[in-house]
N, C-alpha and C. Protein backbone atom coordinates (compact mmCIF):
# COMPACT_ATOMS: atom_id res chain seq x y z
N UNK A 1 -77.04 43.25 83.66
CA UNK A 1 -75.86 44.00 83.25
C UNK A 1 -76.12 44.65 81.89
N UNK A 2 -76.66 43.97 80.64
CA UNK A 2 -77.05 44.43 80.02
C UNK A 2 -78.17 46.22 79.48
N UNK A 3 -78.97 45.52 80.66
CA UNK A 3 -80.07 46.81 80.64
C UNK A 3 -79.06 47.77 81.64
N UNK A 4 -78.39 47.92 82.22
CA UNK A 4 -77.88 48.78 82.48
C UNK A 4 -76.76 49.67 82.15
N UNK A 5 -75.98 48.58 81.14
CA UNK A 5 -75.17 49.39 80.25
C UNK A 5 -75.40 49.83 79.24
N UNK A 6 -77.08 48.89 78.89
CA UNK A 6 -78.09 50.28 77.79
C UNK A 6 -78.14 51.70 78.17
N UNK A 7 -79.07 51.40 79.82
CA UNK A 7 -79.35 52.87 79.79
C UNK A 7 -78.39 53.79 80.36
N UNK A 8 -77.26 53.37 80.77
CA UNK A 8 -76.15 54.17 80.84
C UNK A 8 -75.54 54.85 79.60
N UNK A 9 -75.47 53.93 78.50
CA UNK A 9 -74.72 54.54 77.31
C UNK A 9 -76.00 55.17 76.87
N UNK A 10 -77.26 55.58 76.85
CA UNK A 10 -78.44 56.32 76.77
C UNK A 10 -78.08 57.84 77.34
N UNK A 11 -78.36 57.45 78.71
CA UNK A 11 -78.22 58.72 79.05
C UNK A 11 -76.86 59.44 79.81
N UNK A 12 -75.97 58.78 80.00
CA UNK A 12 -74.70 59.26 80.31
C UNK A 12 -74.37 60.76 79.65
N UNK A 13 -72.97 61.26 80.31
CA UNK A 13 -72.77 62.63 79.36
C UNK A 13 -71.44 62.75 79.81
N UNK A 14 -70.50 63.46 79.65
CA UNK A 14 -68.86 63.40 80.14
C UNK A 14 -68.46 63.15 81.56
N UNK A 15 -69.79 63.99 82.20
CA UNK A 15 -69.64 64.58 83.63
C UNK A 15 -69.88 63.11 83.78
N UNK A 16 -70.98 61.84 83.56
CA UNK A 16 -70.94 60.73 84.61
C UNK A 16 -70.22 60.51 85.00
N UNK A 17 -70.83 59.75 86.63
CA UNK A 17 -69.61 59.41 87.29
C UNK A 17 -69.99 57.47 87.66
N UNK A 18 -68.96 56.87 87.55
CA UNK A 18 -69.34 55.35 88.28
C UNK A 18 -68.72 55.41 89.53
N UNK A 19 -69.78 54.49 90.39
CA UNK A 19 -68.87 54.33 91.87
C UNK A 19 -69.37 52.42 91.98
N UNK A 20 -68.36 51.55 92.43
CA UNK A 20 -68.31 50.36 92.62
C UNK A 20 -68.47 50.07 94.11
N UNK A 21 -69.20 49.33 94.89
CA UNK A 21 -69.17 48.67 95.97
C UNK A 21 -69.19 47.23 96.19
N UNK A 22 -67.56 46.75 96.63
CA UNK A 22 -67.54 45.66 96.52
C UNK A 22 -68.61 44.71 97.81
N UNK A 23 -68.82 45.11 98.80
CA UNK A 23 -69.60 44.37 100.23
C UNK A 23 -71.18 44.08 99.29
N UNK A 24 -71.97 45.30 99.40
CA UNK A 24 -73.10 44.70 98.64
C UNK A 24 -73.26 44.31 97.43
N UNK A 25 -72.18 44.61 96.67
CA UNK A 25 -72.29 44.14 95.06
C UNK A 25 -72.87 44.72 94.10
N UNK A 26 -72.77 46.22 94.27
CA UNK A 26 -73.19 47.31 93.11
C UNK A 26 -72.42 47.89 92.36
N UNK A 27 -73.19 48.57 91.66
CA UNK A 27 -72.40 49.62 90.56
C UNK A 27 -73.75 50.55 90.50
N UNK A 28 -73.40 52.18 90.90
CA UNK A 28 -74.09 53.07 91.06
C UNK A 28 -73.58 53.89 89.78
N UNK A 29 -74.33 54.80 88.93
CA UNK A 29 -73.91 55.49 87.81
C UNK A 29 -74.82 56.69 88.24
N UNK A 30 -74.06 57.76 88.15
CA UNK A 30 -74.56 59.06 88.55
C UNK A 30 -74.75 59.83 88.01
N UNK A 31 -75.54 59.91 86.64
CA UNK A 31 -75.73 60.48 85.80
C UNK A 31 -75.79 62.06 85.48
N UNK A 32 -76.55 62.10 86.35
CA UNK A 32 -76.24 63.99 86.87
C UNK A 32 -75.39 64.22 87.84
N UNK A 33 -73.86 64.08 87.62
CA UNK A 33 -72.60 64.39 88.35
C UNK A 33 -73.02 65.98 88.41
N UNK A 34 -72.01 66.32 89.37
CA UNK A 34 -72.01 67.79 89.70
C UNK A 34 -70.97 67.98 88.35
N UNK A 35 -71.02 69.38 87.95
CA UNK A 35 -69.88 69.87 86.93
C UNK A 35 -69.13 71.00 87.69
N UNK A 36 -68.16 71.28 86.90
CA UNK A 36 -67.31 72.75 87.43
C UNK A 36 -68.23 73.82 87.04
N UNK A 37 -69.32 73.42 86.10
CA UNK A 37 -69.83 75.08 85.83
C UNK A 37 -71.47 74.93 87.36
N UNK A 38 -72.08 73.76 87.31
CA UNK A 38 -73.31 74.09 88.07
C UNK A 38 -73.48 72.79 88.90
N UNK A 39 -73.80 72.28 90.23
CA UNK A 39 -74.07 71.43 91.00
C UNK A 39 -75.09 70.65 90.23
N UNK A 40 -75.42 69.20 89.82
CA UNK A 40 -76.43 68.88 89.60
C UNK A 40 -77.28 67.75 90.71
N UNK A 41 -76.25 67.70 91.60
CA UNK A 41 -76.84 66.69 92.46
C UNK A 41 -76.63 65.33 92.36
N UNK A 42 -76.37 65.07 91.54
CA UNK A 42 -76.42 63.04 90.96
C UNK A 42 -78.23 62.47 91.67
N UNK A 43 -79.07 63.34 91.11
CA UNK A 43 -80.20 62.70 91.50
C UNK A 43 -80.64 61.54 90.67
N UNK A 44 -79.93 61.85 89.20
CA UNK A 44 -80.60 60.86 88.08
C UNK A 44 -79.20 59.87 88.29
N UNK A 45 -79.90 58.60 88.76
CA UNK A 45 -79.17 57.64 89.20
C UNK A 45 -79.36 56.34 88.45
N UNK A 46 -78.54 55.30 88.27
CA UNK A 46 -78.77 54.01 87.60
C UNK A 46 -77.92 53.00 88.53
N UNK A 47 -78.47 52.20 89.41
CA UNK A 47 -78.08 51.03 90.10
C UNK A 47 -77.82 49.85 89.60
N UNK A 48 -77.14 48.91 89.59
CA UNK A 48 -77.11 47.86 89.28
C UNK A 48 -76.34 46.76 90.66
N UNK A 49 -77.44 45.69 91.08
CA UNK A 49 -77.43 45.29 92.12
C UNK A 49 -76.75 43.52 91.31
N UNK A 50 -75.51 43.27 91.34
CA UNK A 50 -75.56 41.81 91.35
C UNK A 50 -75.65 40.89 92.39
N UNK A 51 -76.09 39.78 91.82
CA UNK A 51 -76.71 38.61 92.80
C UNK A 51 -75.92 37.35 92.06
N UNK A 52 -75.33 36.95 92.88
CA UNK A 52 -74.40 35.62 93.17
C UNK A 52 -75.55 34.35 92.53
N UNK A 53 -74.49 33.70 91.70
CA UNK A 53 -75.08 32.39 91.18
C UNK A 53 -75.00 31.02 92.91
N UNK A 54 -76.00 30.24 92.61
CA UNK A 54 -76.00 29.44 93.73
C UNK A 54 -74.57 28.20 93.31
N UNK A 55 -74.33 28.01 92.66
CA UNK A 55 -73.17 27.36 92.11
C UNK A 55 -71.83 28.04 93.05
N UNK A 56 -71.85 29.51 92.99
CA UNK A 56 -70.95 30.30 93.43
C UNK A 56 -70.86 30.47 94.62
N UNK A 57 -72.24 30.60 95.49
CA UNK A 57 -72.28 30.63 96.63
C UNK A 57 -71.79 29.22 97.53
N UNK A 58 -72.13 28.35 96.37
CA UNK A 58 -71.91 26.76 97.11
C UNK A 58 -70.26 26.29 97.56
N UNK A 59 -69.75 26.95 96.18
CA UNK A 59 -68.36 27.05 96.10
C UNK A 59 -67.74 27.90 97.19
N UNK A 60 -67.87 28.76 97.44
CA UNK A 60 -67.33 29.43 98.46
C UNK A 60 -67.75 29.24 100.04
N UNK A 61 -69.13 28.70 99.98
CA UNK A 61 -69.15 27.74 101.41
C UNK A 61 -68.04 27.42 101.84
N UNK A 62 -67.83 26.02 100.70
CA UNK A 62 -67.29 25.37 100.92
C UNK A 62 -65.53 25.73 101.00
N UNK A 63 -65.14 26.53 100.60
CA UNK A 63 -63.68 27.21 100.58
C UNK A 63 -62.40 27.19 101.73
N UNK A 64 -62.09 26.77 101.62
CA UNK A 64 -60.38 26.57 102.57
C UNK A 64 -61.35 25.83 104.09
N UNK A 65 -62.64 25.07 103.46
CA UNK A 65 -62.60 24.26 104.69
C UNK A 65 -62.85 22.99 104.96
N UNK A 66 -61.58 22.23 105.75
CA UNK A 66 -61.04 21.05 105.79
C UNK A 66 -63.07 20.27 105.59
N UNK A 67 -62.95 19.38 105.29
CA UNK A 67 -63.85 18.40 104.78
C UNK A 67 -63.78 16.47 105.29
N UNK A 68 -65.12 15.86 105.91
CA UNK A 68 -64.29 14.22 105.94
C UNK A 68 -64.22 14.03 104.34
N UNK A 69 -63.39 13.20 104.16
CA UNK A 69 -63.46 12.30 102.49
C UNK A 69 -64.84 12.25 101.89
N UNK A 70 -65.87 11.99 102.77
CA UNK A 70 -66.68 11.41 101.51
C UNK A 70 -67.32 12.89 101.35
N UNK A 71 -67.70 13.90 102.58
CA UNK A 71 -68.69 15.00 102.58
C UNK A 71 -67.52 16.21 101.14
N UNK A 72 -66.46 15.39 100.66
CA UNK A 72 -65.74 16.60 99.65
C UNK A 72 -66.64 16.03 98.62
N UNK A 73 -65.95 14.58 98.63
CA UNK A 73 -66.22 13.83 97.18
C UNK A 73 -67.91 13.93 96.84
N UNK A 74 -69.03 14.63 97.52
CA UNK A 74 -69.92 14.59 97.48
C UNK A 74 -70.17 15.79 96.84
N UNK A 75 -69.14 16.96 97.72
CA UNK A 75 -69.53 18.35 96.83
C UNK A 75 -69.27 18.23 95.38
N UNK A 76 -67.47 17.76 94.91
CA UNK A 76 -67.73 17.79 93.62
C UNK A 76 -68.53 16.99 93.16
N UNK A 77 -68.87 15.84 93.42
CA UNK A 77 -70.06 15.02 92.32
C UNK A 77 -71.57 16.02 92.28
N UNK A 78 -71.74 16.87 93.43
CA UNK A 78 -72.66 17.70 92.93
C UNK A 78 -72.20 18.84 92.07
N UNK A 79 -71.19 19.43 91.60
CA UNK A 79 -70.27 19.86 91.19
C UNK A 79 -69.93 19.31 89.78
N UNK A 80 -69.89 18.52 89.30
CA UNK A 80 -69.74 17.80 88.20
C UNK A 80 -69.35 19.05 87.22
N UNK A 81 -70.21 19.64 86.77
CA UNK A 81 -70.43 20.22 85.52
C UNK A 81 -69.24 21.55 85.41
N UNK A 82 -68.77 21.68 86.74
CA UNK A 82 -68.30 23.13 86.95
C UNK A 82 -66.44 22.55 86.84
N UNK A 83 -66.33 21.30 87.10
CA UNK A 83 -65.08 21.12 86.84
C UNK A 83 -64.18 20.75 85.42
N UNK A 84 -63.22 21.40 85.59
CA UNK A 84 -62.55 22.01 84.18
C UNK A 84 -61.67 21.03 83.77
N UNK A 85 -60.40 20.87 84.78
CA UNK A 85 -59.29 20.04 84.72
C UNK A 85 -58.66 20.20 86.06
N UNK A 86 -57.90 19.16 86.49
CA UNK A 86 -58.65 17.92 85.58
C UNK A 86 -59.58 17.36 85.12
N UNK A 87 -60.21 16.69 83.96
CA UNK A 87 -61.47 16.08 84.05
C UNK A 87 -62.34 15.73 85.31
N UNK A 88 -63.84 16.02 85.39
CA UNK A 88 -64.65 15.73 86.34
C UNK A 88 -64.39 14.51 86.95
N UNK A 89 -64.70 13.47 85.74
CA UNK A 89 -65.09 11.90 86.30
C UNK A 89 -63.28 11.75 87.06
N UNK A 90 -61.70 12.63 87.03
CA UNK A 90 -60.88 11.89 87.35
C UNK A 90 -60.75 12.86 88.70
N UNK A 91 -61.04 13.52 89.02
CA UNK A 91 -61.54 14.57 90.66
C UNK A 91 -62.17 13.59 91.13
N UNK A 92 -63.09 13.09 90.74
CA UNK A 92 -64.08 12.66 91.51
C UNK A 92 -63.76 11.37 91.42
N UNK A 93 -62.85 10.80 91.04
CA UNK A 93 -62.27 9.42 91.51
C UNK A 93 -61.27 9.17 92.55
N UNK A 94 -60.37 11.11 92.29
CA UNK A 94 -59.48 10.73 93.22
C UNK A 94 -60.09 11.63 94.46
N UNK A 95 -61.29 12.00 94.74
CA UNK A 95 -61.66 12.33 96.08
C UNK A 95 -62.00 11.08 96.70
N UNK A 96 -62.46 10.15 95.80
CA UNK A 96 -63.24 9.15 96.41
C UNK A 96 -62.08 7.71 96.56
N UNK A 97 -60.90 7.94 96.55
CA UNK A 97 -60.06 6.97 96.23
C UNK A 97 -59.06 7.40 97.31
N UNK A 98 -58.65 8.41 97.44
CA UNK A 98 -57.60 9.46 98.26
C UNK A 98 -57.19 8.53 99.79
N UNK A 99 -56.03 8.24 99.46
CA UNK A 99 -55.26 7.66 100.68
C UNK A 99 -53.97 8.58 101.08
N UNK A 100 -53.82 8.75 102.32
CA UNK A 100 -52.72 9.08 102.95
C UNK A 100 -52.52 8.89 103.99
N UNK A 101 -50.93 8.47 104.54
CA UNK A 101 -50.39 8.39 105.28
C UNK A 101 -49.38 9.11 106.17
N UNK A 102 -48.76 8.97 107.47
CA UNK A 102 -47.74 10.11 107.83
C UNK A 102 -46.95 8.85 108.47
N UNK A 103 -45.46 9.31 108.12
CA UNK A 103 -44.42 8.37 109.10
C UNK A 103 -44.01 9.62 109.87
N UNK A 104 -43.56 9.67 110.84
CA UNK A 104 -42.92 10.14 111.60
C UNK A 104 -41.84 9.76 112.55
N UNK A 105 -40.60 10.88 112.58
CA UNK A 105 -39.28 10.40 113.00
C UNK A 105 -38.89 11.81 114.08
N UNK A 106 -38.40 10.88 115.18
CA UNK A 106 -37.92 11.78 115.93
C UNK A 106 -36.48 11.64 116.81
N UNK A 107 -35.72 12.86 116.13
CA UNK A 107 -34.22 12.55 116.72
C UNK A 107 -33.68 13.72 117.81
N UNK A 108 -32.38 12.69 118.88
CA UNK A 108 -32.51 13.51 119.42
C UNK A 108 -30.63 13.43 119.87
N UNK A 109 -30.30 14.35 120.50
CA UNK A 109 -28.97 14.15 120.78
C UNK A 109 -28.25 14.63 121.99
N UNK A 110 -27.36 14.87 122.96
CA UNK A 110 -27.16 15.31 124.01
C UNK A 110 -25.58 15.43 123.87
N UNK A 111 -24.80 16.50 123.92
CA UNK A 111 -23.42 16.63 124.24
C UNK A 111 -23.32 16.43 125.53
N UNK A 112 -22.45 15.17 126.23
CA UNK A 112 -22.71 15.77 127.84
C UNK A 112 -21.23 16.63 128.04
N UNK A 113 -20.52 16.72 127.35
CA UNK A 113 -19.63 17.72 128.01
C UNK A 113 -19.77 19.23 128.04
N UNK A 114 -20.62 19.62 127.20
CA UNK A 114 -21.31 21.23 126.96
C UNK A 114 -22.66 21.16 127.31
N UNK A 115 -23.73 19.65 127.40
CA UNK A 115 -24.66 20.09 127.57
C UNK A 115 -26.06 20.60 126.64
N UNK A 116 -25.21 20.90 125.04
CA UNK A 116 -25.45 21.14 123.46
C UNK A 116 -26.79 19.60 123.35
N UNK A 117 -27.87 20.77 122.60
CA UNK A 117 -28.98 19.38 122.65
C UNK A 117 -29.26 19.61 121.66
N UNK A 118 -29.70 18.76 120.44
CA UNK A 118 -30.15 19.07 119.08
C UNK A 118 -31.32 17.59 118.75
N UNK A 119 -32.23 18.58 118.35
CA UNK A 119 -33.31 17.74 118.29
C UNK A 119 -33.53 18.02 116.84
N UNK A 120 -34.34 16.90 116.28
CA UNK A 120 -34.92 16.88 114.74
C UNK A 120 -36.29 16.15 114.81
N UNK A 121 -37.24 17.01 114.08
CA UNK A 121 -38.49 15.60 114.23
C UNK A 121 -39.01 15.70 112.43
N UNK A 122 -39.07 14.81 111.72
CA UNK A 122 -38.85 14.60 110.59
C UNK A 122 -40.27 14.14 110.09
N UNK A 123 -41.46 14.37 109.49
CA UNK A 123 -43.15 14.25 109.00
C UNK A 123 -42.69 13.99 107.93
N UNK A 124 -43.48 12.62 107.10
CA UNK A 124 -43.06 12.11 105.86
C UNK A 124 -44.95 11.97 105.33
N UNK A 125 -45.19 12.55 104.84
CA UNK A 125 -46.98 12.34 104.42
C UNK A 125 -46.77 11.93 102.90
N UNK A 126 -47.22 10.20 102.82
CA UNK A 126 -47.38 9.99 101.57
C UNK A 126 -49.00 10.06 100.90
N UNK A 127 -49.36 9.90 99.86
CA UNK A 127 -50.74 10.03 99.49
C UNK A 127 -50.27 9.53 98.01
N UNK A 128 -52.06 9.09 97.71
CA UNK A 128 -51.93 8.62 96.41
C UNK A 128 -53.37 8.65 96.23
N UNK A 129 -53.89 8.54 94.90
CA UNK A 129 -55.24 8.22 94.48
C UNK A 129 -55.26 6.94 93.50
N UNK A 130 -56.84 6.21 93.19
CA UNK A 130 -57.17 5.39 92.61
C UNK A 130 -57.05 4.41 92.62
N UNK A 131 -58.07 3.03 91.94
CA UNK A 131 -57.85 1.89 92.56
C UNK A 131 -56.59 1.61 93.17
N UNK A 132 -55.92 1.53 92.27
CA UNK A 132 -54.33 1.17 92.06
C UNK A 132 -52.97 2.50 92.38
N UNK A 133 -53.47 3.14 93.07
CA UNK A 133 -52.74 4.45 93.45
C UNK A 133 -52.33 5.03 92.10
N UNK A 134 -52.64 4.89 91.19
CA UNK A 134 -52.19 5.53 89.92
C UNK A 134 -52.19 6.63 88.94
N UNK A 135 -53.15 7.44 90.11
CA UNK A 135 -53.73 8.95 89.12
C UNK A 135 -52.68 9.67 90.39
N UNK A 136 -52.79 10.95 89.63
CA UNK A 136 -51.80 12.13 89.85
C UNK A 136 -52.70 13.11 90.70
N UNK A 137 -52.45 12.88 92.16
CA UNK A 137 -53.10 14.08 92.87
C UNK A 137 -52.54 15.76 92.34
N UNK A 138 -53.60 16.32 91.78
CA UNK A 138 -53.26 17.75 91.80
C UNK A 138 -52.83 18.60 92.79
N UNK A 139 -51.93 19.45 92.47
CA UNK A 139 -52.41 20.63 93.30
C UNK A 139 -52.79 21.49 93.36
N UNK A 140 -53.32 21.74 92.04
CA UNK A 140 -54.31 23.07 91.95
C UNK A 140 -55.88 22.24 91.12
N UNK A 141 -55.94 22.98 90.70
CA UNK A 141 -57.53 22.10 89.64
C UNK A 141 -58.27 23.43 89.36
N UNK A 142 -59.11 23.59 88.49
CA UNK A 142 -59.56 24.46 87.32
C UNK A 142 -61.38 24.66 87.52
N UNK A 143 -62.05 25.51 88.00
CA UNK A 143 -63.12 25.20 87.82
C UNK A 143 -64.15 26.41 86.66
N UNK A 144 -64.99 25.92 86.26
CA UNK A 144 -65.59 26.95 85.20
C UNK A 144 -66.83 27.66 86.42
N UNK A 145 -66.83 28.74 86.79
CA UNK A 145 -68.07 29.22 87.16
C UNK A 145 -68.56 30.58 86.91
N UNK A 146 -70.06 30.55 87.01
CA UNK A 146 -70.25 31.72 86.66
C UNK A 146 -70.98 32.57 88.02
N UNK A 147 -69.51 33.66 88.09
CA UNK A 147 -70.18 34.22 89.48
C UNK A 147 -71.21 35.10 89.60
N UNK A 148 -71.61 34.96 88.88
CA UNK A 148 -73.05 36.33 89.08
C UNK A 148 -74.20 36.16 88.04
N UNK A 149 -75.56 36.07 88.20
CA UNK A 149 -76.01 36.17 87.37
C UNK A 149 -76.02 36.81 86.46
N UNK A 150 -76.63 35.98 84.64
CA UNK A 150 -76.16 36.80 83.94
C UNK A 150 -75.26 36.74 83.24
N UNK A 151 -73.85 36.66 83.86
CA UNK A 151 -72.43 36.84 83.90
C UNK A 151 -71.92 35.67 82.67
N UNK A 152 -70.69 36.29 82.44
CA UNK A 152 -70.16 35.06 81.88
C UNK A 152 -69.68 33.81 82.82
N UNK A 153 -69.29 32.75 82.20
CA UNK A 153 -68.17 32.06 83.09
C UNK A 153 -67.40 32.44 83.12
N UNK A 154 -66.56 32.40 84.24
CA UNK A 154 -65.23 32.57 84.55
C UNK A 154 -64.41 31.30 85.28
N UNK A 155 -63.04 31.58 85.14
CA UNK A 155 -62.51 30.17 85.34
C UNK A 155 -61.28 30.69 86.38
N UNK A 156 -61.82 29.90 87.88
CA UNK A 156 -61.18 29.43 89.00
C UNK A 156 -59.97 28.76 89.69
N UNK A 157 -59.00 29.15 89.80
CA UNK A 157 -58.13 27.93 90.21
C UNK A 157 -58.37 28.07 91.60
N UNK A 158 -58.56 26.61 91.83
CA UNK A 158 -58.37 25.78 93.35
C UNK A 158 -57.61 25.46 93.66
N UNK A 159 -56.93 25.28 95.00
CA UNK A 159 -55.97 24.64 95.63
C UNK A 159 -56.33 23.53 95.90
N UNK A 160 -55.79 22.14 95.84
CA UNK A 160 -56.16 21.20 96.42
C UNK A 160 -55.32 20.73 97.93
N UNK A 161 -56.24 20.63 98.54
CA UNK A 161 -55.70 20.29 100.27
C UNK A 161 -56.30 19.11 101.15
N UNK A 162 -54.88 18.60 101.67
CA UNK A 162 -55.61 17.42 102.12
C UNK A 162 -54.62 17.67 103.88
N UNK A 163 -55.27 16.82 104.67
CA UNK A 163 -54.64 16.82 105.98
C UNK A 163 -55.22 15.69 107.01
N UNK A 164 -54.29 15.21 107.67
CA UNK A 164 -54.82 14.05 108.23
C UNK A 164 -54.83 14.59 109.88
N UNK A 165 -55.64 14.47 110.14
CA UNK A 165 -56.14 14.85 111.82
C UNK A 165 -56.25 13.61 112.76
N UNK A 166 -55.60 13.18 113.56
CA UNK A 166 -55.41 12.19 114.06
C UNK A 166 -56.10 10.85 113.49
N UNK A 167 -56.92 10.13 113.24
CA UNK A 167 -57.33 9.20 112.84
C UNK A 167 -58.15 9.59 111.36
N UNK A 168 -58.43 11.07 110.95
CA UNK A 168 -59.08 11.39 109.90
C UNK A 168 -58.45 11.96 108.73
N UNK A 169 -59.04 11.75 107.79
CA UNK A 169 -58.55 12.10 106.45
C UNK A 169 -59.34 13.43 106.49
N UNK A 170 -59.19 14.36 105.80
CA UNK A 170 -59.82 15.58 105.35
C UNK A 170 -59.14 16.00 104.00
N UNK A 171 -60.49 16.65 103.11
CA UNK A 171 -60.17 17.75 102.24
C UNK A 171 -60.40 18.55 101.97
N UNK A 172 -59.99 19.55 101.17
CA UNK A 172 -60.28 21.04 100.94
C UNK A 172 -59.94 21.34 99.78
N UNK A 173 -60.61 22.38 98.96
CA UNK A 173 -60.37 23.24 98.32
C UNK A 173 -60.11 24.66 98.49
N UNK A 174 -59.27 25.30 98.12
CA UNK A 174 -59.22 26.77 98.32
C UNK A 174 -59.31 27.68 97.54
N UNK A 175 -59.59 28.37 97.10
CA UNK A 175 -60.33 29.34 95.73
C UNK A 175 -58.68 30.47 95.81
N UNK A 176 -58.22 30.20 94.46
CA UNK A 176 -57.20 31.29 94.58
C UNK A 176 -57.45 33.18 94.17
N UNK A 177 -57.79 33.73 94.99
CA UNK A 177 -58.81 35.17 94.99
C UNK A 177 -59.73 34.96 94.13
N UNK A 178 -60.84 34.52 94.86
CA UNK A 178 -62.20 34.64 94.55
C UNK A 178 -63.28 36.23 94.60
């Protein structure tokens, strides 16, 4: 990024033009824009191709998809360094601690003189983390990454998601526009 916003502010002139492509991840600078007085072609060109940190790529693998318990608590402990807040070591206690449950209630009713039927079915999902159920499941969480080489860090909010699939626990993270 650097060498290219050297030789852009080098040889640029009013007429440049920038064009962004978000799919491959460029920034094209067209140095010889056409003008109103003479065509120049944009032959004198300056590319800049970014390339995704593997941190970043790992992260977004993994993104809005459900997970068993231990294969999450594994990403963040490889993950360690990239988590913001809550603190690392307390993520990674409550991935690895994470209990939940579902009660379920189902009501039902019948008028027999009209025939009038009213049903209710009522999902109660409790959850908790740590030895002692005592830490505070998030629902979002903070991560520091840096998406591109080069790049600065930038800082992530996650969703935290959990869901129980018949006999399984699952989790997820979800990247809020990544």
């Amino acid at each position: 990024v650097d060498s290219f916003l050297a030789y852009y502010s080098k040889h640029h002139d009013p007429d440049s033009e920038l064009y962004a492509d978000a799919a491959p991840l460029t920034l094209t600078a067209a140095l010889a824009a056409n003008t109103e007085a003479e065509p120049r072609f944009g032959q004198h060109r300056a590319v800049l191709r970014l390339s995704t940190t593997e941190a970043w790529q790992q992260w977004v693998a993994k993104d809005n998809r459900l997970m068993p318990q231990e294969e999450f608590a594994e990403h963040l402990e490889d993950h360690l360094a990239e988590l913001v807040s809550p603190p690392a070591a307390e993520m990674l206690e409550i991935a690895q601690s994470f209990q939940a449950s579902i009660k379920a209630e189902f009501q039902s009713s019948t008028r027999l003189s009209s025939g009038q039927r009213q049903f209710q079915f009522i999902e109660t999902v409790t959850s908790k983390a740590g030895q002692k159920g005592q830490l505070t499941i998030p629902e979002t969480f903070e991560i520091g990454l840096v998406p591109f080489e080069g790049a600065a860090p930038y800082k992530v909010t996650a969703r935290f998601r959990h869901r129980i699939e018949g006999d399984r626990l699952r989790l997820a993270n979800k990247l809020e526009r990544p």
